[in-house]
N, C-alpha and C. Protein backbone atom coordinates (compact mmCIF):
# COMPACT_ATOMS: atom_id res chain seq x y z
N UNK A 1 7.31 -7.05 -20.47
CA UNK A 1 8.42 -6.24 -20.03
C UNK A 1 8.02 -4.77 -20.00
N UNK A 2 8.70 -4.15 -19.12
CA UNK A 2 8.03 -2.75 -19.02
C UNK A 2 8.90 -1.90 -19.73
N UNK A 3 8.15 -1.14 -20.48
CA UNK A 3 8.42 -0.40 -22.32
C UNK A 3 8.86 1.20 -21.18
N UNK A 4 10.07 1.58 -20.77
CA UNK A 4 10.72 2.70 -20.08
C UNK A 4 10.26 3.85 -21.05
N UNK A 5 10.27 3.89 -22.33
CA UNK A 5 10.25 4.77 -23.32
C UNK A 5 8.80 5.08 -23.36
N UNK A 6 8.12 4.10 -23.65
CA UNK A 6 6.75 4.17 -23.53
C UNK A 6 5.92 5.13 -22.16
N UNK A 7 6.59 4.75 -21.40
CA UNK A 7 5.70 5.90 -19.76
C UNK A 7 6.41 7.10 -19.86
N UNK A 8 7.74 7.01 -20.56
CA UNK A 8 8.37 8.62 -20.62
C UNK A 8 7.29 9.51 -21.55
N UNK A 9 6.74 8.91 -22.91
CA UNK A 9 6.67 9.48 -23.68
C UNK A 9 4.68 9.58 -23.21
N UNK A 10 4.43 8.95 -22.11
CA UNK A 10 3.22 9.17 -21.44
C UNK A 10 2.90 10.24 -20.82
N UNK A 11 4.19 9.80 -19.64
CA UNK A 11 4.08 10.20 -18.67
C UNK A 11 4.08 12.11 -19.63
N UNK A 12 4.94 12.52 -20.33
CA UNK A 12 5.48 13.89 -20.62
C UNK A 12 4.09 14.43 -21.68
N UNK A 13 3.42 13.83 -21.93
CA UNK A 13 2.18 14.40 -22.91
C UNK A 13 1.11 14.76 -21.55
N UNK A 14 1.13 13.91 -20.59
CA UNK A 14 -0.17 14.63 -19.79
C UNK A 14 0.44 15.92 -18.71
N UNK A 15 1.93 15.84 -18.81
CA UNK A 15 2.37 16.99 -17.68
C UNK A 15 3.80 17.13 -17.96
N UNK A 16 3.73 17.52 -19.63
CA UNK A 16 5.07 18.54 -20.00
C UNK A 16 5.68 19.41 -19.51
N UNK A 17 6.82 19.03 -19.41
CA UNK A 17 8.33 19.60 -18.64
C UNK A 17 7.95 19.50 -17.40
N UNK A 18 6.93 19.06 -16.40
CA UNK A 18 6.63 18.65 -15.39
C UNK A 18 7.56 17.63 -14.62
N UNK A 19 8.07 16.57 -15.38
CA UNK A 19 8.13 15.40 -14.29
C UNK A 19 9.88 15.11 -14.32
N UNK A 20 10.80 15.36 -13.22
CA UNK A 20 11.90 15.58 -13.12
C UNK A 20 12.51 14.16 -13.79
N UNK A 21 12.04 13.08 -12.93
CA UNK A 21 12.70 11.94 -13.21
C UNK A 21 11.79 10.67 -12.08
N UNK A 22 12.21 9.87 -13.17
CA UNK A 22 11.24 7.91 -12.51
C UNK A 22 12.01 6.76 -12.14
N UNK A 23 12.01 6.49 -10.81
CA UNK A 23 12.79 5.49 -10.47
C UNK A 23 11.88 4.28 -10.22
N UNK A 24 12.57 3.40 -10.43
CA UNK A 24 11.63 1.48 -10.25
C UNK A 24 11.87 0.99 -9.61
N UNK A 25 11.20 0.72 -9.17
CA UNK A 25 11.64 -1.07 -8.20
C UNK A 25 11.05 -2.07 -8.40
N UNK A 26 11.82 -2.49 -9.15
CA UNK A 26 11.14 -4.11 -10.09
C UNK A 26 10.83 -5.10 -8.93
N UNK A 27 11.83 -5.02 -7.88
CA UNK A 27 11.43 -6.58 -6.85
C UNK A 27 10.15 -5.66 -6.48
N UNK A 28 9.67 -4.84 -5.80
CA UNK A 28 8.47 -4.38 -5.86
C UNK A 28 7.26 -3.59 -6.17
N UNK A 29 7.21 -4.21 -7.83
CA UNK A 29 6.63 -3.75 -8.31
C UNK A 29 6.19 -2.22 -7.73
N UNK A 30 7.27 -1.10 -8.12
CA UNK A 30 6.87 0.35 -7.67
C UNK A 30 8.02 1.20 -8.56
N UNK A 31 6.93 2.57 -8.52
CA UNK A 31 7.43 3.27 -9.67
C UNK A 31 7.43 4.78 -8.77
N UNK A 32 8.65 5.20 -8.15
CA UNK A 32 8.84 6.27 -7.85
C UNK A 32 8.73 8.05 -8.79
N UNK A 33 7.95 8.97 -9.02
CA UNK A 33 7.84 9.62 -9.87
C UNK A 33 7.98 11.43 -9.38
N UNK A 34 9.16 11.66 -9.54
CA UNK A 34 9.93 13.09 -9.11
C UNK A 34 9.19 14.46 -10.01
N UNK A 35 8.26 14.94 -9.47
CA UNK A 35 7.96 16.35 -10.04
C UNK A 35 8.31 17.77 -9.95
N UNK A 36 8.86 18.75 -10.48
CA UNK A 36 9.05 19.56 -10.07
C UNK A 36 7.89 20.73 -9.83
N UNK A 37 6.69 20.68 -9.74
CA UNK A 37 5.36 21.50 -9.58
C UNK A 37 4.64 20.56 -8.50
N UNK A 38 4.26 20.99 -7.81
CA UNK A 38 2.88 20.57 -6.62
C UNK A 38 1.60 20.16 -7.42
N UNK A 39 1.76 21.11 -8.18
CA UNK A 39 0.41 20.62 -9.09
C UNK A 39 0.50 19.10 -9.77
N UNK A 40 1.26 18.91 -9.95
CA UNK A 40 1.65 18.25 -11.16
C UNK A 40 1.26 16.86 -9.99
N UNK A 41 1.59 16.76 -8.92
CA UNK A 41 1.60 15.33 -7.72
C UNK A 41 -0.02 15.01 -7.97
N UNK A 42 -1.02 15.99 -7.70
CA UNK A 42 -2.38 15.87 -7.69
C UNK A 42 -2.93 15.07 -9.01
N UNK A 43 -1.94 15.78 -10.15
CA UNK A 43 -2.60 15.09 -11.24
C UNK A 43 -2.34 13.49 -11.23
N UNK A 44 -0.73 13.43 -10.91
CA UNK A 44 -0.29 11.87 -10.91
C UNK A 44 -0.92 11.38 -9.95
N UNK A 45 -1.44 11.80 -8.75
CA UNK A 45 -2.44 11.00 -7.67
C UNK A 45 -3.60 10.32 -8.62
N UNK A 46 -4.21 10.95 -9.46
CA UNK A 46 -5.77 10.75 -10.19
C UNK A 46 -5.76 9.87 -11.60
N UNK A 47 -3.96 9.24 -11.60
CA UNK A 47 -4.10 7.80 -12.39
C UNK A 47 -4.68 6.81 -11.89
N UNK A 48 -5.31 5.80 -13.04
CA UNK A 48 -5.21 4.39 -12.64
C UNK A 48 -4.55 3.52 -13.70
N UNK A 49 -4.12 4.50 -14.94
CA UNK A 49 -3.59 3.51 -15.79
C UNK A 49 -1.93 4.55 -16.42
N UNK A 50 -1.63 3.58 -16.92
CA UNK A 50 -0.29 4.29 -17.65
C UNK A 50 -0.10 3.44 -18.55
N UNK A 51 -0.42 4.54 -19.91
CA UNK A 51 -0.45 3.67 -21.00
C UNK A 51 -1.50 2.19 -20.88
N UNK A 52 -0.84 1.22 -21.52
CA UNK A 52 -1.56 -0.31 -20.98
C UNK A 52 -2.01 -0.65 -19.83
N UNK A 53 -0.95 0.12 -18.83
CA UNK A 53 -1.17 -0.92 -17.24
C UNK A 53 -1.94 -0.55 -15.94
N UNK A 54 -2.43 -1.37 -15.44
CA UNK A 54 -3.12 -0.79 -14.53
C UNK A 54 -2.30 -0.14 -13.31
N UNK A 55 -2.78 1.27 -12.48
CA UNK A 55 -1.80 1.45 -11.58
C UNK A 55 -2.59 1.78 -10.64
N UNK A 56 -2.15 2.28 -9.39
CA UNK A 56 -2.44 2.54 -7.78
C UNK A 56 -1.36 3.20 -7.56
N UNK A 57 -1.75 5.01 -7.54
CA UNK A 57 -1.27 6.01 -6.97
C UNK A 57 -1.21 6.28 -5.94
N UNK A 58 -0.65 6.81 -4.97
CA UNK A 58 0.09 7.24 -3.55
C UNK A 58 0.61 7.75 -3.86
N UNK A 59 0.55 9.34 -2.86
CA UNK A 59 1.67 10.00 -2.54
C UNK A 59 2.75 9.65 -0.80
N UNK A 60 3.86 10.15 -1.27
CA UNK A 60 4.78 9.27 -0.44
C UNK A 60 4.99 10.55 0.61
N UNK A 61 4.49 10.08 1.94
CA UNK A 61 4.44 11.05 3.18
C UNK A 61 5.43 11.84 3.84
N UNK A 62 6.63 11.27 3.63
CA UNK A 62 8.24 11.95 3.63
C UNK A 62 8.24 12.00 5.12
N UNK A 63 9.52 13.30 5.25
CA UNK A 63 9.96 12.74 6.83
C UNK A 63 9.26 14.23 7.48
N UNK A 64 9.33 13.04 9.19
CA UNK A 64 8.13 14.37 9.74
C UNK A 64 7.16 14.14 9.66
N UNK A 65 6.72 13.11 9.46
CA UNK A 65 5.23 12.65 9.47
C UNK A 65 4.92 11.18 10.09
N UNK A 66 3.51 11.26 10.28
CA UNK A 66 2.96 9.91 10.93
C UNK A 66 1.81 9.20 10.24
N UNK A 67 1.48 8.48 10.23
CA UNK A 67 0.26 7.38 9.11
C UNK A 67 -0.64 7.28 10.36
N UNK A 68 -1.74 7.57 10.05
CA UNK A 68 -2.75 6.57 10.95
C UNK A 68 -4.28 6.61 10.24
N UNK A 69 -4.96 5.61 10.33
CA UNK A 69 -5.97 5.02 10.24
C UNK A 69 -6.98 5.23 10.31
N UNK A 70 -8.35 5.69 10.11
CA UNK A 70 -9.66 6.15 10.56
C UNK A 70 -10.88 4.66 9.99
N UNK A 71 -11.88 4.10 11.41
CA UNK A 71 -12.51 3.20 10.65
C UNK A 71 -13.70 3.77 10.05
N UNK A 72 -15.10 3.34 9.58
CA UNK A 72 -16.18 3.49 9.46
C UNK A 72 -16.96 4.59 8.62
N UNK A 73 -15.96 5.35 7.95
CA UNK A 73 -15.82 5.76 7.14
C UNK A 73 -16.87 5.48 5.90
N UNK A 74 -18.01 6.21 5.80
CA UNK A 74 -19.40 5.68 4.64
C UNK A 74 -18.88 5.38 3.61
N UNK A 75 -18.63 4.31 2.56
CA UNK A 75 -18.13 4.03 0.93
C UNK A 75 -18.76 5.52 -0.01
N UNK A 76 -19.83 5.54 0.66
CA UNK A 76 -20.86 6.75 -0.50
C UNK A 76 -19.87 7.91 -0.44
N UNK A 77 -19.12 8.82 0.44
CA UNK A 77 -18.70 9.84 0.68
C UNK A 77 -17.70 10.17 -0.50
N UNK A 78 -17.96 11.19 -1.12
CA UNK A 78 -16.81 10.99 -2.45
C UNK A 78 -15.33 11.73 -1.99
N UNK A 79 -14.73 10.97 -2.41
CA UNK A 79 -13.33 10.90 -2.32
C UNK A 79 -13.07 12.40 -2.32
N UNK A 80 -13.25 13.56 -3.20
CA UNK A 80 -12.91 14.75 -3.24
C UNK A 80 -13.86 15.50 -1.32
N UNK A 81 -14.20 14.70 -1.11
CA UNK A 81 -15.24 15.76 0.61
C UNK A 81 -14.83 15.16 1.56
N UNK A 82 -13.90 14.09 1.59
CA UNK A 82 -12.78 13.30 2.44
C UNK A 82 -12.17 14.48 3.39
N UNK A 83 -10.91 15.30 2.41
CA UNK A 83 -10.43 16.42 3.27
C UNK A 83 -11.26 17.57 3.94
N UNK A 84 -12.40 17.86 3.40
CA UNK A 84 -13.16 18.81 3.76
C UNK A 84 -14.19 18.33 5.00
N UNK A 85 -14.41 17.05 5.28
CA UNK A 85 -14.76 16.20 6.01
C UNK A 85 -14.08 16.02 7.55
N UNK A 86 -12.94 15.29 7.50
CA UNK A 86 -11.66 15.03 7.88
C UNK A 86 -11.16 16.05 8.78
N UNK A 87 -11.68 16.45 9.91
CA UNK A 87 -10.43 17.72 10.49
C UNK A 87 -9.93 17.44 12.01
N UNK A 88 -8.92 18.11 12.31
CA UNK A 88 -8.32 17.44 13.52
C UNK A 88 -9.50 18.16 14.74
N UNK A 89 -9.19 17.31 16.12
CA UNK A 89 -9.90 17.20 17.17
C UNK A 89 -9.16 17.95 17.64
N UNK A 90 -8.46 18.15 17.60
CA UNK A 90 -7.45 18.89 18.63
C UNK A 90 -6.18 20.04 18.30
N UNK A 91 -6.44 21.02 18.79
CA UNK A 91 -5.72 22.05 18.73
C UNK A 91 -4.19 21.65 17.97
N UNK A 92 -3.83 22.18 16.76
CA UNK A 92 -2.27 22.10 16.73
C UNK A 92 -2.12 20.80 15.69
N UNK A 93 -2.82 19.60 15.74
CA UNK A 93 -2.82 18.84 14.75
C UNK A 93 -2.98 18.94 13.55
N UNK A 94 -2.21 18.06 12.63
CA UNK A 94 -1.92 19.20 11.21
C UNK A 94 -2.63 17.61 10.27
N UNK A 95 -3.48 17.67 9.47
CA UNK A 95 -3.66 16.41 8.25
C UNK A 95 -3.13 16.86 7.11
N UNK A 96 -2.06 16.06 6.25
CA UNK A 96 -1.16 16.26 5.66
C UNK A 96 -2.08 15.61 4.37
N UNK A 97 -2.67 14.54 4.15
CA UNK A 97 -3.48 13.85 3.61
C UNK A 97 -4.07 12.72 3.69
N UNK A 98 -5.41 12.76 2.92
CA UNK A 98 -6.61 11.83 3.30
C UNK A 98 -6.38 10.93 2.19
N UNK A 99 -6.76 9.77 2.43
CA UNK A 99 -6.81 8.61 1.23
C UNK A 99 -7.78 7.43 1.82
N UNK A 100 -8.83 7.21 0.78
CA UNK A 100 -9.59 6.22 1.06
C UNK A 100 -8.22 4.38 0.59
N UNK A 101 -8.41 3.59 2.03
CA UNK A 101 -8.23 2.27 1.19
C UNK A 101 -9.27 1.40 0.02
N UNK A 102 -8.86 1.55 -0.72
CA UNK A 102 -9.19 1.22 -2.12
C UNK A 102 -10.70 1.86 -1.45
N UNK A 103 -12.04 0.82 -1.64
CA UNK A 103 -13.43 0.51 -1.37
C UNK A 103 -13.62 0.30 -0.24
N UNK A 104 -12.67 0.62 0.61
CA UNK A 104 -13.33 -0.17 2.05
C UNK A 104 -13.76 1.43 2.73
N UNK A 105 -14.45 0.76 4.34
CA UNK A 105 -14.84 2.49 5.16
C UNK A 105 -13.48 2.88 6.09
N UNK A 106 -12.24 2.50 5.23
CA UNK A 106 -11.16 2.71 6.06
C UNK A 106 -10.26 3.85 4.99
N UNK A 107 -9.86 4.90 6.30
CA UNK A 107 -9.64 6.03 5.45
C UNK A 107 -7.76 6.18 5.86
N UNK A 108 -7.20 6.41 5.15
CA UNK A 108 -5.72 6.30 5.52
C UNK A 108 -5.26 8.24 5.86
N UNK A 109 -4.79 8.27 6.81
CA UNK A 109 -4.47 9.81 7.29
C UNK A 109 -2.83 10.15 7.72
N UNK A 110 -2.06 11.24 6.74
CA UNK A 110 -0.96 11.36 6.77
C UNK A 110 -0.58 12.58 7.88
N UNK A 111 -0.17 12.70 8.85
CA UNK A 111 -0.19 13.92 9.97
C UNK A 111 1.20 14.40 9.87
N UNK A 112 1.02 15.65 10.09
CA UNK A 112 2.69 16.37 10.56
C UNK A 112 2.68 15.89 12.37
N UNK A 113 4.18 15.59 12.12
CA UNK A 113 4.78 15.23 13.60
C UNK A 113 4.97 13.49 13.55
N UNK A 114 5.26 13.52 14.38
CA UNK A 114 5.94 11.92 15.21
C UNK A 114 4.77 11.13 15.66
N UNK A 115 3.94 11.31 16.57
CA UNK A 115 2.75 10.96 16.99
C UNK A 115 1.38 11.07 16.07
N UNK A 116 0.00 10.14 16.41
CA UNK A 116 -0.53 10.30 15.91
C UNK A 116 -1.87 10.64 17.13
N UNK A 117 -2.51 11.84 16.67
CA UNK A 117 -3.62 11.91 17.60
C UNK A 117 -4.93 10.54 17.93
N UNK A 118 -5.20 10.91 19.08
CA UNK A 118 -6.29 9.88 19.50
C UNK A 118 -7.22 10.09 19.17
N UNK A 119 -7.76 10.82 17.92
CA UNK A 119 -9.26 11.17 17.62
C UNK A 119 -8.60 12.08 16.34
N UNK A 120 -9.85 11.91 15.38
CA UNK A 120 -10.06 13.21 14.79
C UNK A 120 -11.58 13.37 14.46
N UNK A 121 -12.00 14.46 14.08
CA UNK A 121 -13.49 14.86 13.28
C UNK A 121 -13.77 14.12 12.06
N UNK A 122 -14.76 13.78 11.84
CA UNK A 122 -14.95 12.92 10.69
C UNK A 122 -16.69 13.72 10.63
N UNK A 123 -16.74 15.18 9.84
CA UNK A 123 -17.80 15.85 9.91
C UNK A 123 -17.86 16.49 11.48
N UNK A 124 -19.03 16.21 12.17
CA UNK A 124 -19.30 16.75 13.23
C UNK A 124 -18.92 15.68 14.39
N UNK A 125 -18.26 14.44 14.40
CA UNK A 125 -18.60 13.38 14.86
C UNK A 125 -17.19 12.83 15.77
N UNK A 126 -16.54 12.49 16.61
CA UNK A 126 -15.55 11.99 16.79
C UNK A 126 -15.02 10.35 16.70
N UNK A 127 -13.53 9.73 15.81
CA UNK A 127 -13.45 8.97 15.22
C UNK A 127 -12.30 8.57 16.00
N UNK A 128 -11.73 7.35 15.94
CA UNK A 128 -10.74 6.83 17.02
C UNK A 128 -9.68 6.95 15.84
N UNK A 129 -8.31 7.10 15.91
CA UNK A 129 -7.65 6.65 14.69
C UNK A 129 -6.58 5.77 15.26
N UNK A 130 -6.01 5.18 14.91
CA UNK A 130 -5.20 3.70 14.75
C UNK A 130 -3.72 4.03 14.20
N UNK A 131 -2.73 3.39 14.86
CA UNK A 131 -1.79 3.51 13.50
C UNK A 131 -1.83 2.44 12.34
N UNK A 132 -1.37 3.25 11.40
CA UNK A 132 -1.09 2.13 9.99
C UNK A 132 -0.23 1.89 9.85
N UNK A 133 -0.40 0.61 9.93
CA UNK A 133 0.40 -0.83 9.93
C UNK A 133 0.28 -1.54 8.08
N UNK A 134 1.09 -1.11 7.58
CA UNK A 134 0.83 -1.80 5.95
C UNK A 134 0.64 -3.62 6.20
N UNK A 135 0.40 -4.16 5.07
CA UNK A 135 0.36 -5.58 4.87
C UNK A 135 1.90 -5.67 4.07
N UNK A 136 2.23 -7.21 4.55
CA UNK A 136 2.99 -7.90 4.03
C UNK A 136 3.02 -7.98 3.01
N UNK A 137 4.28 -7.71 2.14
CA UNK A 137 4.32 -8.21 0.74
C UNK A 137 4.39 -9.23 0.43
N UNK A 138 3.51 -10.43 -0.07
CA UNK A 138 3.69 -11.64 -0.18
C UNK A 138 3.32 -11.93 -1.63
N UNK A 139 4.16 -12.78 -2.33
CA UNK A 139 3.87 -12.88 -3.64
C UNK A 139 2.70 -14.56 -3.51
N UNK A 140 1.78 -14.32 -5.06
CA UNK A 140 0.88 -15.02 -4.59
C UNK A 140 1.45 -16.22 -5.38
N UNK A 141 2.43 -16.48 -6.20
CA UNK A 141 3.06 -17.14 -7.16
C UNK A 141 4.22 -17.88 -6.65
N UNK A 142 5.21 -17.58 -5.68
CA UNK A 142 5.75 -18.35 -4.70
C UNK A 142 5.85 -18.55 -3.42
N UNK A 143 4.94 -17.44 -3.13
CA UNK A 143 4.40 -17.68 -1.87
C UNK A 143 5.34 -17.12 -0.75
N UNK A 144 6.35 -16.63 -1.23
CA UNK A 144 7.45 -15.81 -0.59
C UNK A 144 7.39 -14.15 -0.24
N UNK A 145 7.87 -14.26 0.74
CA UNK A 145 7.64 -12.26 1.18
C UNK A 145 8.65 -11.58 0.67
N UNK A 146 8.26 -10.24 0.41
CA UNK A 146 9.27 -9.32 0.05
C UNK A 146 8.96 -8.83 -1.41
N UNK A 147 8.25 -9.51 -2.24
CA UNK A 147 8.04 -8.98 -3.61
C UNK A 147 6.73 -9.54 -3.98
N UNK A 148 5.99 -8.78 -5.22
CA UNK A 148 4.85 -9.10 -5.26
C UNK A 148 4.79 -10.15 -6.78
N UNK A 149 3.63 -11.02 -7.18
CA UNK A 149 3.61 -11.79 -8.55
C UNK A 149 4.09 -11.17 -9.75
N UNK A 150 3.85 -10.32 -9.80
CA UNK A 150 4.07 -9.73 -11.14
C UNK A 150 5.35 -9.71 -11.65
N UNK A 151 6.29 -9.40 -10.52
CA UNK A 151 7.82 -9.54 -10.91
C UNK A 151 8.50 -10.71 -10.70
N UNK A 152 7.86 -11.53 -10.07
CA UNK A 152 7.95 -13.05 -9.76
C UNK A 152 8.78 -13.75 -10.36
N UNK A 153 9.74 -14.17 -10.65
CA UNK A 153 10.47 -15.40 -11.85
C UNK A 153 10.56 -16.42 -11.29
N UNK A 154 10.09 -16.81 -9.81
CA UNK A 154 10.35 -18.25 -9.58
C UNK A 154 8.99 -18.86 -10.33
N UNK A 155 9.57 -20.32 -9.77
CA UNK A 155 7.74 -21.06 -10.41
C UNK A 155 6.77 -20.79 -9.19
N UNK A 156 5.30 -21.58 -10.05
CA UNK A 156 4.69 -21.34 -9.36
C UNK A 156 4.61 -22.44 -8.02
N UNK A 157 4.26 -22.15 -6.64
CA UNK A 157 4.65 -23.23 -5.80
C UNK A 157 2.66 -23.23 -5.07
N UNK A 158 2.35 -24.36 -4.52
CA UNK A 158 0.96 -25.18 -3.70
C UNK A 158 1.04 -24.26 -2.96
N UNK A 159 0.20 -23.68 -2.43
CA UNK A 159 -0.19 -23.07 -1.02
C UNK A 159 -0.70 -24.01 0.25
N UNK A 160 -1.07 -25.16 -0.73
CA UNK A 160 -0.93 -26.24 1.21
C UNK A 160 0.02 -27.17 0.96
N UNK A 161 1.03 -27.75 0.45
CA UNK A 161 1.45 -28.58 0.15
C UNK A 161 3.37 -28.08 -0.27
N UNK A 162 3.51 -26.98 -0.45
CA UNK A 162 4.43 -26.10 -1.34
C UNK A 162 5.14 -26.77 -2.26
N UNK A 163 4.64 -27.55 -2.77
CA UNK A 163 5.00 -28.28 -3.87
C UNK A 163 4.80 -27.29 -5.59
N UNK A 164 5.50 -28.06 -6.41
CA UNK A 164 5.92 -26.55 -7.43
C UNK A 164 4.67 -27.43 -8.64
N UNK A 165 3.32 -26.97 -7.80
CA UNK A 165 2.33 -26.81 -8.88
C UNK A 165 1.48 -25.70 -8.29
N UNK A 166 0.05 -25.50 -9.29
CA UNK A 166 -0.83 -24.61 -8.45
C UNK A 166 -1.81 -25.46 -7.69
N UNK A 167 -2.44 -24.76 -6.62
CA UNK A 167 -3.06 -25.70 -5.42
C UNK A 167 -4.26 -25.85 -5.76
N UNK A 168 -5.03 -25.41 -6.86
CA UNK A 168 -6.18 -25.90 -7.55
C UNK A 168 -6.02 -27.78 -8.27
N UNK A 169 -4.83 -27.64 -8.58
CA UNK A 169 -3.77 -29.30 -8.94
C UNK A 169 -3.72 -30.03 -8.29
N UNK A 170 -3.55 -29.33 -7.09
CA UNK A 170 -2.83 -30.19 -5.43
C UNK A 170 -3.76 -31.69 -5.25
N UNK A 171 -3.05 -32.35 -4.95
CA UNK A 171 -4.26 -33.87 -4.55
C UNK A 171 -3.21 -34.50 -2.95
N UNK A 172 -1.85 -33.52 -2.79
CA UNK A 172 -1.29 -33.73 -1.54
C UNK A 172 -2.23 -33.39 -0.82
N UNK A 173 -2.27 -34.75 0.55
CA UNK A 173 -2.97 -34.54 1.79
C UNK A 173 -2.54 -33.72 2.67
N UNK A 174 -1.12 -34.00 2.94
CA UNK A 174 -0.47 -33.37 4.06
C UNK A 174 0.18 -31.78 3.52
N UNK A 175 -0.04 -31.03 4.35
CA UNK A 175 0.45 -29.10 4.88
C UNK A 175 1.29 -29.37 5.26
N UNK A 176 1.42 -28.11 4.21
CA UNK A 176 3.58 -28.00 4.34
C UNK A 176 3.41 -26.21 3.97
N UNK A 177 3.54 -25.15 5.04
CA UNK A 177 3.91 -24.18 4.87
C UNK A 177 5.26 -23.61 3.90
N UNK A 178 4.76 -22.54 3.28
CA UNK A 178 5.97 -22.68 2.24
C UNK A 178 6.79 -21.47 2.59
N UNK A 179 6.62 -20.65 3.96
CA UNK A 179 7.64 -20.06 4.72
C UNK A 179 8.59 -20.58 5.75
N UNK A 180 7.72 -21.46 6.44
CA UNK A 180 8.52 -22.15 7.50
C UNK A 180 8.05 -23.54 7.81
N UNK A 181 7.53 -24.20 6.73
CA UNK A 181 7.78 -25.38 6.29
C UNK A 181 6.43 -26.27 7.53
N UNK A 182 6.05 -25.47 8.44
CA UNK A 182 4.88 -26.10 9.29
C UNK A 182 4.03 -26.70 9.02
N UNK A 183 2.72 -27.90 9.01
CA UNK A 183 1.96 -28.31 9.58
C UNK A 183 0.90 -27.28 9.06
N UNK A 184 0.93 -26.38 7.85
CA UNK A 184 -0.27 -25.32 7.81
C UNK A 184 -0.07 -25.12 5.94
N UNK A 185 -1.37 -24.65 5.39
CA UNK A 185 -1.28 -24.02 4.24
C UNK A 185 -0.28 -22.59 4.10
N UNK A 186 -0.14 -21.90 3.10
CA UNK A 186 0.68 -20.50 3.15
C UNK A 186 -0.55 -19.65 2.82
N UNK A 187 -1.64 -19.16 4.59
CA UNK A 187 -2.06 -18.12 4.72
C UNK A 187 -1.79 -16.86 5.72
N UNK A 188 -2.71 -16.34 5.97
CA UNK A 188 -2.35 -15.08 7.17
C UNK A 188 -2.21 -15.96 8.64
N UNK A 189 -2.45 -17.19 8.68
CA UNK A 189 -2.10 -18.15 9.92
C UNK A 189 -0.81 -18.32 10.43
N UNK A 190 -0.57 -18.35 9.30
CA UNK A 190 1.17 -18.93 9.53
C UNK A 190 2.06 -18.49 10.92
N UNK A 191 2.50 -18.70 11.25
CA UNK A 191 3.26 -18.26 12.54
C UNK A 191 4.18 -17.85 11.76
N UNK A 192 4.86 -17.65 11.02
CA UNK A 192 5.86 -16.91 10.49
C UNK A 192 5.58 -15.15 9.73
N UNK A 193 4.86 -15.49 8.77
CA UNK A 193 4.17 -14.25 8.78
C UNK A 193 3.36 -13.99 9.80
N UNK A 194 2.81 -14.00 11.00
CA UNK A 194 2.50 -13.74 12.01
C UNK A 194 3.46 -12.75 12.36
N UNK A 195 5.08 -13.26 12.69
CA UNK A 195 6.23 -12.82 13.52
C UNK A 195 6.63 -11.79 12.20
N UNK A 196 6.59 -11.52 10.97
CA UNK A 196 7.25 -10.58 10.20
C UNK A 196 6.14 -9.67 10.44
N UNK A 197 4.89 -9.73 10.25
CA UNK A 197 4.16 -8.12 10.68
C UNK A 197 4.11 -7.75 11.85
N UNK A 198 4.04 -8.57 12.85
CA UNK A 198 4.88 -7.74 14.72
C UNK A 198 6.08 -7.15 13.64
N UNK A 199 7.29 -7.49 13.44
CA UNK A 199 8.13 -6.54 13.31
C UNK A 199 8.24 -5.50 12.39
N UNK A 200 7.11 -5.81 11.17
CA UNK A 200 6.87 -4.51 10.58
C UNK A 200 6.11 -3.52 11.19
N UNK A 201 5.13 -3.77 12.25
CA UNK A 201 4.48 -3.08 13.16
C UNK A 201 5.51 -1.92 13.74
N UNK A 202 6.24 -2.66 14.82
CA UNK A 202 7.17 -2.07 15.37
C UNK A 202 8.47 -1.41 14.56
N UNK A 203 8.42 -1.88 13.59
CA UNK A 203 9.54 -0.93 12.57
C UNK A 203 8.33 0.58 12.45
N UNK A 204 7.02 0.17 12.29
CA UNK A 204 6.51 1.80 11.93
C UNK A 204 6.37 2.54 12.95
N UNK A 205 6.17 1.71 14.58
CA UNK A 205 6.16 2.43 15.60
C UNK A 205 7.57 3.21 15.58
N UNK A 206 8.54 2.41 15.27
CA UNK A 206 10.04 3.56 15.89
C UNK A 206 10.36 4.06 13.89
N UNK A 207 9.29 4.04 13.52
CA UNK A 207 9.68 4.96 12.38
C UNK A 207 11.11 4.99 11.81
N UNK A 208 11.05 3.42 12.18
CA UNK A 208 12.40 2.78 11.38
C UNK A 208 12.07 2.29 9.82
């Protein structure tokens, strides 16, 4: 169970009288964190733990802004020469912030405005950028979208079979999707999660 008292009395030793107030979202696993200093965001960017638990910092891009994508991005390049790296192609384009995805050569880019440019600098070099499109929240424990394992209380359900064991157990022959019940295991195949990221796609295109 998550100890509220415990991250207050964390959170306020590394950035006293700093942090306004912390909101949760237990169905997904997320911890909203209100500062009143600029400074103070940079430091909470450069967690990975709180107290006991492991975490994954983001800052949240607000309104007026656009997400997009950069590929190929070298792993070696250290995270702090990203922004200094990173600059727009084109007159007037603003980078709000750089974020590597986790380990991969894919770099996540926050822009002022609605649109996202067709290029930026990546050093001396020109880079295509993409919009970002997040992944589905899919829990790996029931196999259901919208929340992740950790907050999970159903049981655990088969990923080919959706029967309520784990699929290391499974000795069912026959696939039984455990979104829409198809003819398939519960992976990125599915025709159902297929049709929920088209519409999360298009929810980020109209920045709904």
């Amino acid at each position: 169970m998550l100890n509220r008292q415990a991250i207050s009395v964390f959170l306020e030793a590394i950035l006293p009288g700093k942090i306004k107030k912390v909101r949760i979202n237990s169905r997904k696993d997320i911890s909203a964190i209100d500062v009143g200093h600029s400074a103070a965001v940079e430091s909470l960017h450069q967690l990975t733990t709180v107290g006991e638990m492991k975490v994954r910092a983001y800052i949240s891009p607000g309104q007026g802004t656009s997400v997009g994508v950069v590929y190929d991005v070298e792993v070696s390049t250290l995270y702090a020469d990203l922004p200094i790296l990173i600059k727009p192609a084109m007159e007037g384009a603003i980078i709000k912030q750089v974020t590597r995805l986790g380990k991969s050569r894919c770099v996540k880019l926050v822009l002022h405005g609605d649109g996202i440019p067709a290029h930026v600098k990546v050093g001396h070099f020109r880079h295509a950028v993409q919009l970002f499109v997040p992944k589905l929240l899919q829990c790996h424990k029931c196999l259901n979208i919208g929340h992740v394992s950790s907050v999970c209380v159903r049981a655990t359900v088969c990923s080919k079979c959706s029967g309520l064991r784990d699929a290391k157990a499974s000795t069912v022959g026959v696939l039984k999707g455990a979104n829409c019940q198809d003819a398939h295991d519960a992976s990125s195949t599915c025709p159902h999660l297929k049709e929920e990221q088209k519409v999360l796609k298009q929810m980020v295109k109209d920045h709904s």
